[in-house]
C-alpha atoms as a PDB file:
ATOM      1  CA  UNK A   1     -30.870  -9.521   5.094  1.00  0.00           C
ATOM      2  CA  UNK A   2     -31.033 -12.267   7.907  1.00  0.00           C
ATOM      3  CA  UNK A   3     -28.694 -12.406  10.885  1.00  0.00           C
ATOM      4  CA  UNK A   4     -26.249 -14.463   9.959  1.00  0.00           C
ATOM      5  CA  UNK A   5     -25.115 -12.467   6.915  1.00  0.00           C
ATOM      6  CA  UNK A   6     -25.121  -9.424   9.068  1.00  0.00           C
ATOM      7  CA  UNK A   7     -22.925 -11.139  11.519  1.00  0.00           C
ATOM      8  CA  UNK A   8     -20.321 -12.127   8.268  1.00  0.00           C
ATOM      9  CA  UNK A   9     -20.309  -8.344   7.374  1.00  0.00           C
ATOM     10  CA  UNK A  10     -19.976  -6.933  10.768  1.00  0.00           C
ATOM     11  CA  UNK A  11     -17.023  -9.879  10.650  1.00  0.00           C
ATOM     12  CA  UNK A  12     -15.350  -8.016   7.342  1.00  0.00           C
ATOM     13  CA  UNK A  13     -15.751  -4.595   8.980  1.00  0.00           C
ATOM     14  CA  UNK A  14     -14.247  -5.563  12.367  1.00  0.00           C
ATOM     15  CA  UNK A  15     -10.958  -7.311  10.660  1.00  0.00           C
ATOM     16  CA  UNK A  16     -10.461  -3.385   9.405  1.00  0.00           C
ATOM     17  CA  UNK A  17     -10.384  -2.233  13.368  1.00  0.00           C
ATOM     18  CA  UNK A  18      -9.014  -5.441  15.448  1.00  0.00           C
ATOM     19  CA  UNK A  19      -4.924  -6.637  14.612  1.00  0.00           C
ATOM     20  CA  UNK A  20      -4.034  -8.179  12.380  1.00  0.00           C
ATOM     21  CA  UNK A  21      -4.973 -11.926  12.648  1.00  0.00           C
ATOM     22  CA  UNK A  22      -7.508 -11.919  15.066  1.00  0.00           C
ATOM     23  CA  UNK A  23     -10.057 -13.455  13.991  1.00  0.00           C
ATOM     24  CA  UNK A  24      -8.008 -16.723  13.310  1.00  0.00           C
ATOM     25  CA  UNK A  25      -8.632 -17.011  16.994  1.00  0.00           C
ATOM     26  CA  UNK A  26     -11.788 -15.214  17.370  1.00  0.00           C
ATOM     27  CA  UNK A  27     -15.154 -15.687  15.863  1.00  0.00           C
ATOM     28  CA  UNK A  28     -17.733 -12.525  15.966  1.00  0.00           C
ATOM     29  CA  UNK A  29     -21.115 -14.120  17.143  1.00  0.00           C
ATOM     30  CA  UNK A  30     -23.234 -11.304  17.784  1.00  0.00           C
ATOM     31  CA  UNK A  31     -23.584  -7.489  17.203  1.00  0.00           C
ATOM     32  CA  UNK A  32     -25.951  -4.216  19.002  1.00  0.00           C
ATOM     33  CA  UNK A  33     -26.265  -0.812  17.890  1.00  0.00           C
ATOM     34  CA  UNK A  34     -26.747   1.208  21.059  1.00  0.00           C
ATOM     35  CA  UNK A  35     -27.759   4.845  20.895  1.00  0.00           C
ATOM     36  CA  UNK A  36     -25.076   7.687  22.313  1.00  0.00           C
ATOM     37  CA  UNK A  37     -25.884   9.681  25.334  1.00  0.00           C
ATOM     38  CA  UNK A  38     -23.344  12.092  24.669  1.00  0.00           C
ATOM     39  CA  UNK A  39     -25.152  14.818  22.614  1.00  0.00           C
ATOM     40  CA  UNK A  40     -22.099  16.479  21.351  1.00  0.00           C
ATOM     41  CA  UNK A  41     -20.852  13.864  18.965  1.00  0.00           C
ATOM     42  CA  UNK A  42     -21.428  13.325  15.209  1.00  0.00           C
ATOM     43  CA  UNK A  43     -22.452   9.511  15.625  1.00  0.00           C
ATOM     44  CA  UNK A  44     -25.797   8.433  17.279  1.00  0.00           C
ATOM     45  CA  UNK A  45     -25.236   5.020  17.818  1.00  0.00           C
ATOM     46  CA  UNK A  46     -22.726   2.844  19.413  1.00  0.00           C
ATOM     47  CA  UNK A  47     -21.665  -0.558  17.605  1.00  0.00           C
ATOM     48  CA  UNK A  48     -20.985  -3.289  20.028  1.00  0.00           C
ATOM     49  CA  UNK A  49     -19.144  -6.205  18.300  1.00  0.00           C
ATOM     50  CA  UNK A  50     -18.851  -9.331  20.384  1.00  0.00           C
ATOM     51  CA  UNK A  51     -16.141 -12.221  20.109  1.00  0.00           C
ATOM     52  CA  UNK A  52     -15.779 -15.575  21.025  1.00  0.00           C
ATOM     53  CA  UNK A  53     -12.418 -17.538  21.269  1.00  0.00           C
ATOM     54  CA  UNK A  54     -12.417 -20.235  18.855  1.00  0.00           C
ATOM     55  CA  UNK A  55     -11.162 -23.817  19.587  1.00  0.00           C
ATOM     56  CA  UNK A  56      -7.956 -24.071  17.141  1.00  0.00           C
ATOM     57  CA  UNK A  57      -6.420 -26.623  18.832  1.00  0.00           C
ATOM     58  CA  UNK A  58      -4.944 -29.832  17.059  1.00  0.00           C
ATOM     59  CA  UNK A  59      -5.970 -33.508  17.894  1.00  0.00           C
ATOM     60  CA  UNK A  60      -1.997 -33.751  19.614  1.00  0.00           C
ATOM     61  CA  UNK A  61      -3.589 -30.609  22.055  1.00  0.00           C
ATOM     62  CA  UNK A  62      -6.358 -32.553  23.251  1.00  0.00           C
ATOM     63  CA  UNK A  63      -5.365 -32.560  26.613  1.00  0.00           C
ATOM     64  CA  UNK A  64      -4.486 -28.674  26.359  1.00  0.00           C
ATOM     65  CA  UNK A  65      -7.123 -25.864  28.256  1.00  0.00           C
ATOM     66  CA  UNK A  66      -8.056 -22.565  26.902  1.00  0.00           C
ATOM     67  CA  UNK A  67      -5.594 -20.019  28.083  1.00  0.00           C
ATOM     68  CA  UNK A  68      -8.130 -17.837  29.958  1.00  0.00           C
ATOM     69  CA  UNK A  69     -10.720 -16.998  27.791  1.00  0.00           C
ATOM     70  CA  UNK A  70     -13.799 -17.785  28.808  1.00  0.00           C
ATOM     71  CA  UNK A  71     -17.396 -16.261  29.279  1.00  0.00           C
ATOM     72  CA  UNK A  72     -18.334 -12.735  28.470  1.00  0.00           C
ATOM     73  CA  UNK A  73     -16.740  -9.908  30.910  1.00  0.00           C
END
């Protein structure tokens, strides 16, 4: 399975935990499993899901800017 289906299915997993509508504005573009320190949980690794804010605006918004958004925090 190559990267780019994993990043549609990670996509289809993450509409089940982000609201409703989401990713209308947000596109997942990439994805890390990161192992748990804590020792006293059932789960072993982490899933990181990262989002980018995608450019929905209409030719008559041209002029608009991005409300904020912007490089990874």
């Amino acid at each position: 399975m190559n990267r780019s289906s994993n990043i549609n299915m990670y996509e289809g997993l993450a509409s089940y935990f982000l609201p409703t509508g989401i990713l209308e504005y947000f596109e997942v573009t990439d994805f890390t499993e990161i192992p748990t320190q804590d020792t006293e949980v059932l789960y072993t690794t982490e899933l990181h899901i990262y989002l980018d804010e995608r450019d929905n605006r209409t030719p008559d918004m041209s002029g608009s800017v991005s409300d904020g958004f912007g490089e990874e925090a």
